[in-house]
PDB file of N, CA and C in Angstrom:
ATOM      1  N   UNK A   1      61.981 -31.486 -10.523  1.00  0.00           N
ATOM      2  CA  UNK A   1      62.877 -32.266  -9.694  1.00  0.00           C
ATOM      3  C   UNK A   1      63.512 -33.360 -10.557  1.00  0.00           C
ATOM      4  N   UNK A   2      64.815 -33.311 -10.763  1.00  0.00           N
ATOM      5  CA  UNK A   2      64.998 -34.175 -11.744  1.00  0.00           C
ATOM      6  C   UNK A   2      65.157 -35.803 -10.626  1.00  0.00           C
ATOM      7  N   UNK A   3      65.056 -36.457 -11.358  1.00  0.00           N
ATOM      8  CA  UNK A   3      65.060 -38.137 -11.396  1.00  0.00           C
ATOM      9  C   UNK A   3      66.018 -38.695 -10.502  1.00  0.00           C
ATOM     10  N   UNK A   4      65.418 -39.793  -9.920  1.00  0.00           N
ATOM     11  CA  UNK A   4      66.421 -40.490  -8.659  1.00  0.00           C
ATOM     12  C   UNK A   4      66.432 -41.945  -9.811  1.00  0.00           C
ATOM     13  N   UNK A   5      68.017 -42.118 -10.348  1.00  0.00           N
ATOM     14  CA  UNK A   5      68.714 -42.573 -10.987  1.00  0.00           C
ATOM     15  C   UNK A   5      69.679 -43.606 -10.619  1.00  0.00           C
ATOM     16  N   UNK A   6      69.357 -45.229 -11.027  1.00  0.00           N
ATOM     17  CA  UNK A   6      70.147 -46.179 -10.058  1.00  0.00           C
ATOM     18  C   UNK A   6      71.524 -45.922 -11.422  1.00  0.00           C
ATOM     19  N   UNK A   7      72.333 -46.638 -11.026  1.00  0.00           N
ATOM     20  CA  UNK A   7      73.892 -46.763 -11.406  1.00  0.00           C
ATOM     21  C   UNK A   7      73.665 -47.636 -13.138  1.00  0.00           C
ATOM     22  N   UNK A   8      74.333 -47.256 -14.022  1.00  0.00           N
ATOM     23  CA  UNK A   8      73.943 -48.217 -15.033  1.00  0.00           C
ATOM     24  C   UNK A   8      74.503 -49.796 -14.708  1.00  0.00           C
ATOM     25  N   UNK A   9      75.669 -50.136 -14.096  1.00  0.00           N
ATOM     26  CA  UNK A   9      76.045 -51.217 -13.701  1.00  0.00           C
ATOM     27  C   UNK A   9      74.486 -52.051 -13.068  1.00  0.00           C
ATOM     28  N   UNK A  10      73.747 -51.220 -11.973  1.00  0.00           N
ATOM     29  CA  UNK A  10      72.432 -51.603 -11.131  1.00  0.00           C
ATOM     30  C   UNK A  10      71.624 -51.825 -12.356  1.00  0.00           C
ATOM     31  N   UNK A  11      71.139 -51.361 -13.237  1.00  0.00           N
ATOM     32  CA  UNK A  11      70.239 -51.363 -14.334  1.00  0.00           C
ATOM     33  C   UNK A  11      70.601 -52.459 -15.309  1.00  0.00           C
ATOM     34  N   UNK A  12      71.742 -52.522 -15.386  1.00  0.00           N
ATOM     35  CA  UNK A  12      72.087 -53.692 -16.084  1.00  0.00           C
ATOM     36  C   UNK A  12      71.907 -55.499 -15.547  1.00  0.00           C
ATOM     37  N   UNK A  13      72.254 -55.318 -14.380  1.00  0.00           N
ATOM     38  CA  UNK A  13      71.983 -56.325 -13.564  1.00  0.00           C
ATOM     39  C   UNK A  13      70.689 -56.881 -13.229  1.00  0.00           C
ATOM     40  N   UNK A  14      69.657 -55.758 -12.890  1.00  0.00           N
ATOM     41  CA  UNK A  14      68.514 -55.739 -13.295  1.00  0.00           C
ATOM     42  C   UNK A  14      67.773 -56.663 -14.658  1.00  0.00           C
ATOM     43  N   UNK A  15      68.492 -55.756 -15.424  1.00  0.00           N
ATOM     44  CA  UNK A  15      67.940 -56.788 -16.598  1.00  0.00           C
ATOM     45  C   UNK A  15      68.654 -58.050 -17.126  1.00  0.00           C
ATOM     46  N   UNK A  16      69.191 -58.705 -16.718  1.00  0.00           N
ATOM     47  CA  UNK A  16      70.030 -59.439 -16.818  1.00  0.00           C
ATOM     48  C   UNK A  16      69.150 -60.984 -15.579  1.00  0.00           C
ATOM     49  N   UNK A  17      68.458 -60.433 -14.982  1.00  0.00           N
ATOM     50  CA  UNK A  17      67.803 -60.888 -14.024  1.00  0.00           C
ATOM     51  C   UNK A  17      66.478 -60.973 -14.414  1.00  0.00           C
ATOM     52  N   UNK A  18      66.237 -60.004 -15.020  1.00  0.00           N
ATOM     53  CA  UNK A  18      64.823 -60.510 -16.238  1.00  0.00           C
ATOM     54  C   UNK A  18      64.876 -61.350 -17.054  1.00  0.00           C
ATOM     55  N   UNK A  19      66.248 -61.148 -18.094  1.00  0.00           N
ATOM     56  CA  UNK A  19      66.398 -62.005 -18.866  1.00  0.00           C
ATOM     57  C   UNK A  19      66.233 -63.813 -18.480  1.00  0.00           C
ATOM     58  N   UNK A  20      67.164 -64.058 -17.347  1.00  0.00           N
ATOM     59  CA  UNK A  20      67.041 -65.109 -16.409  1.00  0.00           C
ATOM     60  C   UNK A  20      65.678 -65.229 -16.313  1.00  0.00           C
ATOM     61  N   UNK A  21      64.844 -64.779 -15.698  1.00  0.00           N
ATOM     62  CA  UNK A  21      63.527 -65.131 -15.378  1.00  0.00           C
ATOM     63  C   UNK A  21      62.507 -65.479 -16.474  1.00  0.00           C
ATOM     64  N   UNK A  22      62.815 -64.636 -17.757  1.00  0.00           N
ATOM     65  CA  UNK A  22      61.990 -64.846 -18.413  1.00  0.00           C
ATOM     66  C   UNK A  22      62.482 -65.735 -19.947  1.00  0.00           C
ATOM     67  N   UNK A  23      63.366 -65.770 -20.012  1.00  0.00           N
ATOM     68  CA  UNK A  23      63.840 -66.599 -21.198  1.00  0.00           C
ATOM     69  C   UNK A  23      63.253 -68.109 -21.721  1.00  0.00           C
ATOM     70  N   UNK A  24      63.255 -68.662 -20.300  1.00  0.00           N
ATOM     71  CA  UNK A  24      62.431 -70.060 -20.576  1.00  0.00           C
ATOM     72  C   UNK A  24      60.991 -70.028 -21.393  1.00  0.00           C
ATOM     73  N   UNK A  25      60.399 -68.715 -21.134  1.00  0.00           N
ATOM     74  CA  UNK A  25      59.083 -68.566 -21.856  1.00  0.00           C
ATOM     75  C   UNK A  25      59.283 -67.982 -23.245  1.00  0.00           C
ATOM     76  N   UNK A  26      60.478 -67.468 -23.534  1.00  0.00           N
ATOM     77  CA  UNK A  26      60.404 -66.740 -25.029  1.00  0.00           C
ATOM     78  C   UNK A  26      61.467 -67.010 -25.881  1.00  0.00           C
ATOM     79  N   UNK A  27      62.058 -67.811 -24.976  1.00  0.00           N
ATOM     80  CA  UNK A  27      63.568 -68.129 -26.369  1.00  0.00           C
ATOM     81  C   UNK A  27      62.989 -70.021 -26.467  1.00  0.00           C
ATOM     82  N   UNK A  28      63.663 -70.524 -27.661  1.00  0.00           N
ATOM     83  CA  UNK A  28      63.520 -72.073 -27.644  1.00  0.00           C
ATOM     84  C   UNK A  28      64.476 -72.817 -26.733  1.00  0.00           C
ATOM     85  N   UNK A  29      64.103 -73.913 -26.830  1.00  0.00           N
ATOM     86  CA  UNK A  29      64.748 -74.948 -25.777  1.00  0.00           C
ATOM     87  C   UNK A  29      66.116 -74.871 -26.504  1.00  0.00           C
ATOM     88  N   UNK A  30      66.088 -74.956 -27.852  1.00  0.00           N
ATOM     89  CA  UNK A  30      68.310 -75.147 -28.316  1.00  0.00           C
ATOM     90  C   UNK A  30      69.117 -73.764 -28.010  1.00  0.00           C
ATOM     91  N   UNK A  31      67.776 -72.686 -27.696  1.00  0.00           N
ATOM     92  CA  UNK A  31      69.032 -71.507 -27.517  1.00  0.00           C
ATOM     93  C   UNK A  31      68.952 -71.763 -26.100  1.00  0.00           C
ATOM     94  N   UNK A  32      68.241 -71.936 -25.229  1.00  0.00           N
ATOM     95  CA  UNK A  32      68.314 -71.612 -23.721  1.00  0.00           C
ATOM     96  C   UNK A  32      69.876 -72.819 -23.575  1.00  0.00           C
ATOM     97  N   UNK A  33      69.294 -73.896 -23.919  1.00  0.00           N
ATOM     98  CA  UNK A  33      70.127 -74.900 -23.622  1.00  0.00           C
ATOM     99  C   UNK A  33      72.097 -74.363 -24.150  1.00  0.00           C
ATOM    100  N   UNK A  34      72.003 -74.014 -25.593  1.00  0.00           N
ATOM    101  CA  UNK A  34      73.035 -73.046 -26.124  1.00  0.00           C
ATOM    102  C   UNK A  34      73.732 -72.528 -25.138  1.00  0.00           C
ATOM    103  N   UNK A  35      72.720 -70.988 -24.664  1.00  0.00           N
ATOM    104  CA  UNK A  35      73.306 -70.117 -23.786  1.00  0.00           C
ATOM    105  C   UNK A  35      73.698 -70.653 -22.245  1.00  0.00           C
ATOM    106  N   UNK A  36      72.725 -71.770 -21.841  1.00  0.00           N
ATOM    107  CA  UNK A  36      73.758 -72.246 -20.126  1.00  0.00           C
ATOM    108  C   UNK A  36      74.561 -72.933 -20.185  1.00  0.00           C
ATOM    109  N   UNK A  37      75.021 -73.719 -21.602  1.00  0.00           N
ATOM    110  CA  UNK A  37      76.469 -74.638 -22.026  1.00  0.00           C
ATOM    111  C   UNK A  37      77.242 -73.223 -22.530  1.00  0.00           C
ATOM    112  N   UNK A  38      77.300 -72.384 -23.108  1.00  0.00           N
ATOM    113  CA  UNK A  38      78.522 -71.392 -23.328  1.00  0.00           C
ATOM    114  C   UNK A  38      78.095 -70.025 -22.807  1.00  0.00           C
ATOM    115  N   UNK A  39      77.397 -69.908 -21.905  1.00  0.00           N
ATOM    116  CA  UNK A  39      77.708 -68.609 -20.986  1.00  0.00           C
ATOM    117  C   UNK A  39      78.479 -68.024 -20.462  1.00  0.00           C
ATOM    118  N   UNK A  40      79.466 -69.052 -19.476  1.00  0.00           N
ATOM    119  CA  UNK A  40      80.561 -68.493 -19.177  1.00  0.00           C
ATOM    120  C   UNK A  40      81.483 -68.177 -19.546  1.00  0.00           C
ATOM    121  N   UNK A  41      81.869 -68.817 -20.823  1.00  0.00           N
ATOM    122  CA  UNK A  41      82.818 -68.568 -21.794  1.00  0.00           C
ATOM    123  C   UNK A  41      82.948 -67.722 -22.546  1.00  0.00           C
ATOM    124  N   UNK A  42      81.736 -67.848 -23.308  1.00  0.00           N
ATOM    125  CA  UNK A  42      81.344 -66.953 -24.651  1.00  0.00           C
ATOM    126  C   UNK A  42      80.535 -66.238 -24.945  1.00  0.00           C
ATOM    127  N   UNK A  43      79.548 -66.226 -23.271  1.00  0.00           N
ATOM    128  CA  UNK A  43      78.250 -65.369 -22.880  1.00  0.00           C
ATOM    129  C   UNK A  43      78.605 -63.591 -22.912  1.00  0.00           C
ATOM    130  N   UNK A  44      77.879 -62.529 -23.151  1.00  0.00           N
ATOM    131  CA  UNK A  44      77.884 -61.413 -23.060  1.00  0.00           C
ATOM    132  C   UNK A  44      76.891 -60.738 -22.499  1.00  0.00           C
ATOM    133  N   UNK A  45      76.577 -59.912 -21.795  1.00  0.00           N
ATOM    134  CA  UNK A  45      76.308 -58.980 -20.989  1.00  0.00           C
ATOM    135  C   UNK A  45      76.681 -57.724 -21.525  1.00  0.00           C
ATOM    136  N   UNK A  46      75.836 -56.507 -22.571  1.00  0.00           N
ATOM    137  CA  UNK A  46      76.625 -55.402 -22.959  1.00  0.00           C
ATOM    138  C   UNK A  46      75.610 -54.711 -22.798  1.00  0.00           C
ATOM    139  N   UNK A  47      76.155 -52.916 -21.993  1.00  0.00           N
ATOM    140  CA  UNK A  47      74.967 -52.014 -22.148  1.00  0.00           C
ATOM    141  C   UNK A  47      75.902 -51.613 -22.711  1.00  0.00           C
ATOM    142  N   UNK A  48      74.888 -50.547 -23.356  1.00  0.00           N
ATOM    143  CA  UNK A  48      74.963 -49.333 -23.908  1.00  0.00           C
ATOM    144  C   UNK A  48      73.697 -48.217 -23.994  1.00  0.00           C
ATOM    145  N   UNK A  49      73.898 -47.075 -24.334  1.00  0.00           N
ATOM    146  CA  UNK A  49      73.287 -46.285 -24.649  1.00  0.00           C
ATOM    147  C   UNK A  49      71.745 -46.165 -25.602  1.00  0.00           C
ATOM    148  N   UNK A  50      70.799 -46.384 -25.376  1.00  0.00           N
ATOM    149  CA  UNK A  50      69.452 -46.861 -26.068  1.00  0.00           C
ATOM    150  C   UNK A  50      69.965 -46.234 -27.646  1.00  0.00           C
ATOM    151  N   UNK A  51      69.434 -47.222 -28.760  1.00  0.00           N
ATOM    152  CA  UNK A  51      69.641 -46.943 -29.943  1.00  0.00           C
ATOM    153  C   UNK A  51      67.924 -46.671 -30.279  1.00  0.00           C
ATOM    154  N   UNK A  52      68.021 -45.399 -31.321  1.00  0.00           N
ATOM    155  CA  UNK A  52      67.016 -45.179 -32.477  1.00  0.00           C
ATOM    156  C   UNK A  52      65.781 -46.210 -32.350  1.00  0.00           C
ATOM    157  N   UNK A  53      66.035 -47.310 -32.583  1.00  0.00           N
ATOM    158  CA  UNK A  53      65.251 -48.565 -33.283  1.00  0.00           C
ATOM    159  C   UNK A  53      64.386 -48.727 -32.081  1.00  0.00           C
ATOM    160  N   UNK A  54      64.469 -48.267 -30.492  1.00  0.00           N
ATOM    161  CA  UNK A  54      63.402 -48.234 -29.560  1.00  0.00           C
ATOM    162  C   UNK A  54      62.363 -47.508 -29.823  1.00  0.00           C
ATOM    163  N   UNK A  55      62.105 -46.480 -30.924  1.00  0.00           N
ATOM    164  CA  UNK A  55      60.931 -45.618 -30.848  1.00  0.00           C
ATOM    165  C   UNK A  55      59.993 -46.680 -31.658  1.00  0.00           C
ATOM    166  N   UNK A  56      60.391 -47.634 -32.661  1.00  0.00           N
ATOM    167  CA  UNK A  56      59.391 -48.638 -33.063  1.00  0.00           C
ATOM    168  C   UNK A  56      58.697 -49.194 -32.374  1.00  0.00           C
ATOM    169  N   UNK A  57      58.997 -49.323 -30.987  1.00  0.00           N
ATOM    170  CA  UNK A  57      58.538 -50.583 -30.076  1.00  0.00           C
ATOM    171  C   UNK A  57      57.906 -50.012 -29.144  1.00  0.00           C
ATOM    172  N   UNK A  58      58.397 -48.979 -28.571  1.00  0.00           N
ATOM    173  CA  UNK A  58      57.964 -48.126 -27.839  1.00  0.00           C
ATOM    174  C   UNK A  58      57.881 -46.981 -27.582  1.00  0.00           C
ATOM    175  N   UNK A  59      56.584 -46.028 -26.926  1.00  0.00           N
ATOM    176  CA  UNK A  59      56.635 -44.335 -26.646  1.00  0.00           C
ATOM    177  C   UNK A  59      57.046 -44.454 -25.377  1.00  0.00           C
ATOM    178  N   UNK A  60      58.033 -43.372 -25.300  1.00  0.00           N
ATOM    179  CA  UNK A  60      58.458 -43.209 -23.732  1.00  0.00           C
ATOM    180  C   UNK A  60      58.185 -41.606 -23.901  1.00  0.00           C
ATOM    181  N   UNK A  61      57.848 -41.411 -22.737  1.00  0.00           N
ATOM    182  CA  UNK A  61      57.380 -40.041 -22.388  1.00  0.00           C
ATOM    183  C   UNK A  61      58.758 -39.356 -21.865  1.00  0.00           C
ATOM    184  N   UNK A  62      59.547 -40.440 -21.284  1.00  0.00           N
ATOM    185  CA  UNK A  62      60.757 -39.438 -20.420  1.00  0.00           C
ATOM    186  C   UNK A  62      62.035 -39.606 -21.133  1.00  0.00           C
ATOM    187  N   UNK A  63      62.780 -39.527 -21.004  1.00  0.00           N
ATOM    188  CA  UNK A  63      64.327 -39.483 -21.592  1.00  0.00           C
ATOM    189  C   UNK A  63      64.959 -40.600 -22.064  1.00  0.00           C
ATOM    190  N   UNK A  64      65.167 -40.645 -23.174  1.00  0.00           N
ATOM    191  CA  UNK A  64      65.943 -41.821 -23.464  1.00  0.00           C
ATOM    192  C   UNK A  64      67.633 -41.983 -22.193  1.00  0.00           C
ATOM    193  N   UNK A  65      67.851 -40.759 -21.921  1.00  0.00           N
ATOM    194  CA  UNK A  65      69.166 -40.605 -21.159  1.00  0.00           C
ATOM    195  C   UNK A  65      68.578 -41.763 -20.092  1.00  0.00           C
ATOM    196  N   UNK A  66      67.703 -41.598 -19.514  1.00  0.00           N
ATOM    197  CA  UNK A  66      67.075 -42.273 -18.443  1.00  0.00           C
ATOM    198  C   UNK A  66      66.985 -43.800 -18.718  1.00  0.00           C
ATOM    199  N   UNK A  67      67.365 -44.263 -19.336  1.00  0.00           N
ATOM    200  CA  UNK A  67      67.397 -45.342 -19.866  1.00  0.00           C
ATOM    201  C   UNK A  67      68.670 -46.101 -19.991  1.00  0.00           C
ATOM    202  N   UNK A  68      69.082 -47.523 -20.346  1.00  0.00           N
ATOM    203  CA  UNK A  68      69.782 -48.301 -20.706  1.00  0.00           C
ATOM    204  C   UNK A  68      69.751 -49.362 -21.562  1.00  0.00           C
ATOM    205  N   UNK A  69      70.258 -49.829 -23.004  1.00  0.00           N
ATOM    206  CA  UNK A  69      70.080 -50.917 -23.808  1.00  0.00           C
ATOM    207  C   UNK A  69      71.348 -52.362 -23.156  1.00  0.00           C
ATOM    208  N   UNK A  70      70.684 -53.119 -22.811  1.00  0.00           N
ATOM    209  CA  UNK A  70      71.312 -54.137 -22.841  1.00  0.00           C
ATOM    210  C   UNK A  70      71.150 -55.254 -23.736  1.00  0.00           C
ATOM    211  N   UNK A  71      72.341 -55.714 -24.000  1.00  0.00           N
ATOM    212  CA  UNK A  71      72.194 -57.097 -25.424  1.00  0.00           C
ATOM    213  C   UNK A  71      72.341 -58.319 -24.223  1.00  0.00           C
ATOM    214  N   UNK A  72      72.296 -59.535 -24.314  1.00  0.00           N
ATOM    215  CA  UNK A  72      72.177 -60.865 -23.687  1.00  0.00           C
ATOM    216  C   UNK A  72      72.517 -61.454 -24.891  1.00  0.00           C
ATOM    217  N   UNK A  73      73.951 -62.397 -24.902  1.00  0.00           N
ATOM    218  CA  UNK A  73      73.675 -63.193 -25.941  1.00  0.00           C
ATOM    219  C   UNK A  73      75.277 -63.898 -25.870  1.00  0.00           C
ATOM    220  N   UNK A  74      75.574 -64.662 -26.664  1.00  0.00           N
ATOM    221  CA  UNK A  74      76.400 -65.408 -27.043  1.00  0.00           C
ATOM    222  C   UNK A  74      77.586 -65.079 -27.878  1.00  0.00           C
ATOM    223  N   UNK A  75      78.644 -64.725 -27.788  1.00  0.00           N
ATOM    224  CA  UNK A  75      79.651 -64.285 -28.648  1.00  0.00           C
ATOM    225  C   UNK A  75      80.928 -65.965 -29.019  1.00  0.00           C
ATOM    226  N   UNK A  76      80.780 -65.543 -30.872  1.00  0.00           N
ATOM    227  CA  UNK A  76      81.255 -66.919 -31.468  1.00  0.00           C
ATOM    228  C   UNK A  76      82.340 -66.308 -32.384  1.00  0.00           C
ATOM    229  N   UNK A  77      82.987 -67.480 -32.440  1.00  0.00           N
ATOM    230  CA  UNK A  77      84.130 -66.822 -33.722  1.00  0.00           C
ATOM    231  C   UNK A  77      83.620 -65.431 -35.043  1.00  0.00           C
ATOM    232  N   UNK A  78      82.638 -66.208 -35.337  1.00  0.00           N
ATOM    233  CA  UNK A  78      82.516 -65.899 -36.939  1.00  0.00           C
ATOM    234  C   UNK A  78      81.194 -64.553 -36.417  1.00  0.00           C
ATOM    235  N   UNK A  79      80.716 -64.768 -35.480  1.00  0.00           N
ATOM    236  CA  UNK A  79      79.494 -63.966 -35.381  1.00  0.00           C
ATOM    237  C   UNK A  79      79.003 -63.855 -33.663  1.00  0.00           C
ATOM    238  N   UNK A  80      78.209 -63.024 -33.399  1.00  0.00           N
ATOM    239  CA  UNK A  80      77.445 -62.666 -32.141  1.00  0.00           C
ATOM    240  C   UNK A  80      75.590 -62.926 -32.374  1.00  0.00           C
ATOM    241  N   UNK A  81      74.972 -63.741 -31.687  1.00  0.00           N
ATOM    242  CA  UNK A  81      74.091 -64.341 -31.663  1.00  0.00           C
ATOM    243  C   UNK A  81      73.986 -63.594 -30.222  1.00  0.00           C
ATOM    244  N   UNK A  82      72.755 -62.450 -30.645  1.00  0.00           N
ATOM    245  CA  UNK A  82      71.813 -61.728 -29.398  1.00  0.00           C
ATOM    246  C   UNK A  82      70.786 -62.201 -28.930  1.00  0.00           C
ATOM    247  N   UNK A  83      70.124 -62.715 -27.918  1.00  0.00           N
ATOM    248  CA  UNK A  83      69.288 -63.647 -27.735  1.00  0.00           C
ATOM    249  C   UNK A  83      68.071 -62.506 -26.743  1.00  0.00           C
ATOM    250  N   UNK A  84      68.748 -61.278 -26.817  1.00  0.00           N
ATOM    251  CA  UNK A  84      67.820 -60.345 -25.980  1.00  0.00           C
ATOM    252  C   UNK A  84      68.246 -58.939 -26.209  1.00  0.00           C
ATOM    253  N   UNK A  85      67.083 -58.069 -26.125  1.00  0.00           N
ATOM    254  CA  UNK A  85      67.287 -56.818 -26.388  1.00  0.00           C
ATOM    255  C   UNK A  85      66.703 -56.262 -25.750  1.00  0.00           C
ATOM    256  N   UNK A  86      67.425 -55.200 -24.194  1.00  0.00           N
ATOM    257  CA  UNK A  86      66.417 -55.093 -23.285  1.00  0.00           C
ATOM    258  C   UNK A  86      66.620 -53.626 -23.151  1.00  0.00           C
ATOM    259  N   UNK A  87      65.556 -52.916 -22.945  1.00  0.00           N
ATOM    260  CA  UNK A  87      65.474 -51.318 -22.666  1.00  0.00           C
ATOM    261  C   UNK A  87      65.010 -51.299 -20.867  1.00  0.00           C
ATOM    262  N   UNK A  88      65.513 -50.810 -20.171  1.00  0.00           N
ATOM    263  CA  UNK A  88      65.454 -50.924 -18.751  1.00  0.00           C
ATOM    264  C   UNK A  88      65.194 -49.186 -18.374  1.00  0.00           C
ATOM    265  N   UNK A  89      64.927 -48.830 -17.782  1.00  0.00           N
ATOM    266  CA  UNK A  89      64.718 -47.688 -16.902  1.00  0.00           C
ATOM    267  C   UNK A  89      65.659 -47.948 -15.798  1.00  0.00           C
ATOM    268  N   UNK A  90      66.394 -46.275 -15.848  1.00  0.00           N
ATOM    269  CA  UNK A  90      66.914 -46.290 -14.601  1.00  0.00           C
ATOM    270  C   UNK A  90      66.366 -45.291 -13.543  1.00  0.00           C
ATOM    271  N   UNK A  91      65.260 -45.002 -13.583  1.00  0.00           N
ATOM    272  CA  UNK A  91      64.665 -44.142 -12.883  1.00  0.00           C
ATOM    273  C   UNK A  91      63.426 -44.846 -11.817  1.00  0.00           C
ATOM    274  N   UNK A  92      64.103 -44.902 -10.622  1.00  0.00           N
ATOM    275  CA  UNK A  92      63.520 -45.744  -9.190  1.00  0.00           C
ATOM    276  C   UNK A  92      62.114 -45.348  -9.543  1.00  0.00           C
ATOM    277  N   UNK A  93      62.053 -44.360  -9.821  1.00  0.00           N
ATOM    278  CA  UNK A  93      60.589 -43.737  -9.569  1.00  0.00           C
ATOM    279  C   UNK A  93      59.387 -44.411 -10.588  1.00  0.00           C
ATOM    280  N   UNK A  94      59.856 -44.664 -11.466  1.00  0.00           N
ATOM    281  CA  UNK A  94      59.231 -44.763 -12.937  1.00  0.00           C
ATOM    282  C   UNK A  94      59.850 -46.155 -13.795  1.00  0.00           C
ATOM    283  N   UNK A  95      59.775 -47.457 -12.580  1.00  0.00           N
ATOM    284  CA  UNK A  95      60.721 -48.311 -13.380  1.00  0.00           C
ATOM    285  C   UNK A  95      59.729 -49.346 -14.886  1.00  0.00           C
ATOM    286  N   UNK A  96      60.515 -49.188 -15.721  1.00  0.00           N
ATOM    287  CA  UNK A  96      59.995 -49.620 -17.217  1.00  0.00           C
ATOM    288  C   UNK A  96      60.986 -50.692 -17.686  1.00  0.00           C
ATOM    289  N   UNK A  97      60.509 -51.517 -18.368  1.00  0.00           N
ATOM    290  CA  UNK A  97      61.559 -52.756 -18.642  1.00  0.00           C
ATOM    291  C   UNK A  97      60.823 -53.437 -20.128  1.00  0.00           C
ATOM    292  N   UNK A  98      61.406 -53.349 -21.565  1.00  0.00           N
ATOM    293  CA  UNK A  98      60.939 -54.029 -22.445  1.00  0.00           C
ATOM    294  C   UNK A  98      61.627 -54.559 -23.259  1.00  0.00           C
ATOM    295  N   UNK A  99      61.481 -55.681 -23.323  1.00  0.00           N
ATOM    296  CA  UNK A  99      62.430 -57.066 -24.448  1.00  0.00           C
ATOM    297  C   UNK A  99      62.184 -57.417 -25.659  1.00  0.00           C
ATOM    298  N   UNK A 100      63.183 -57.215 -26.387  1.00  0.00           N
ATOM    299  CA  UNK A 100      63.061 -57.896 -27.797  1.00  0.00           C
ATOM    300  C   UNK A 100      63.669 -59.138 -27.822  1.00  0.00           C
ATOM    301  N   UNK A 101      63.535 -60.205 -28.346  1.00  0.00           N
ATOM    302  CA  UNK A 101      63.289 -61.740 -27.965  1.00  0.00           C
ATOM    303  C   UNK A 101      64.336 -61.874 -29.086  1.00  0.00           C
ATOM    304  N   UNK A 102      65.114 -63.031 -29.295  1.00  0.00           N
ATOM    305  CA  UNK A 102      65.420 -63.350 -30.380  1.00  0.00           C
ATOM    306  C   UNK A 102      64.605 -63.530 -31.649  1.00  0.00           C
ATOM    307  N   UNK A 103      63.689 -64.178 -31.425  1.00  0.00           N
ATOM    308  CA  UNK A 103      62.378 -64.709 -32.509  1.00  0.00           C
ATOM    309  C   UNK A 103      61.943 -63.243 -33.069  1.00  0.00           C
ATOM    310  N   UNK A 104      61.389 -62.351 -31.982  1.00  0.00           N
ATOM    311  CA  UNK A 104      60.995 -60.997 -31.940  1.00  0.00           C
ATOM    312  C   UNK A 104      61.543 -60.020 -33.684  1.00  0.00           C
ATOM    313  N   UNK A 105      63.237 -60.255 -32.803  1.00  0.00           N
ATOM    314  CA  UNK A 105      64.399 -59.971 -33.687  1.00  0.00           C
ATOM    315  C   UNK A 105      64.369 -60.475 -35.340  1.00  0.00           C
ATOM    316  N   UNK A 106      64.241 -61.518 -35.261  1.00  0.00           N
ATOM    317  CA  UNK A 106      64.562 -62.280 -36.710  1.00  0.00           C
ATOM    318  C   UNK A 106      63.087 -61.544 -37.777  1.00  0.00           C
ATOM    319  N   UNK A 107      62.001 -61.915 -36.921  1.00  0.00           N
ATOM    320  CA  UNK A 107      60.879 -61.071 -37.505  1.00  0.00           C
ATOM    321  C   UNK A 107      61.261 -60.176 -37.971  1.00  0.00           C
ATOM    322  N   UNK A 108      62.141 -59.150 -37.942  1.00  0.00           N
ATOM    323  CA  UNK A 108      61.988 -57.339 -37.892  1.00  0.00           C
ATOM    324  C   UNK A 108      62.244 -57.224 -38.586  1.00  0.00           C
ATOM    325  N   UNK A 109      63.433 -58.174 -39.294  1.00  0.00           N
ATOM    326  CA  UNK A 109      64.018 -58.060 -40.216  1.00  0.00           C
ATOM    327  C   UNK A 109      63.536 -57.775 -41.482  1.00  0.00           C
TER     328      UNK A 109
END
């Protein structure tokens, strides 16, 4: 039976609503503060299609299709400052949600 599948717009919003909830605990006080002085302006919201670099972080048993990458972050002249990297499930049945942090990020490197 294949998968009962919310809208990627719904999945995005979703995480975007995590991000909100959980940022105060994992980003620092100059980016939070950063991102609610230039959000509206210069804030971004981007899905796309899960990239490669999720099998480091995580095993998923079901479909990457089933899935969505969203970035959270700040867009500047010279550069884009991602402050989140979120893999969301769009499958009602089986919902999964995991973040790469900014800090997270800089580590990986």
């Amino acid at each position: 039976m294949p998968a009962r599948l919310c809208s990627i717009e719904e999945a995005t919003h979703q995480a975007y609503a995590i991000f909100q909830e959980l940022a105060p605990q994992n980003l620092s006080e100059l980016d939070i503060a950063e991102f609610n002085q230039h959000h509206e302006e210069f804030g971004f919201i981007e899905d796309s299609e899960p990239d490669n670099s999720w099998q480091e972080f995580v095993s998923l048993e079901s479909d990457l299709e089933d899935f969505v990458q969203v970035l959270v972050g700040i867009e500047y002249e010279d550069d884009d400052e991602v402050l989140a990297k979120i893999l969301i499930s769009r499958d009602l049945d089986a919902p999964f949600c995991h973040v790469l942090w900014k800090q997270e990020a800089e580590e990986n490197i």
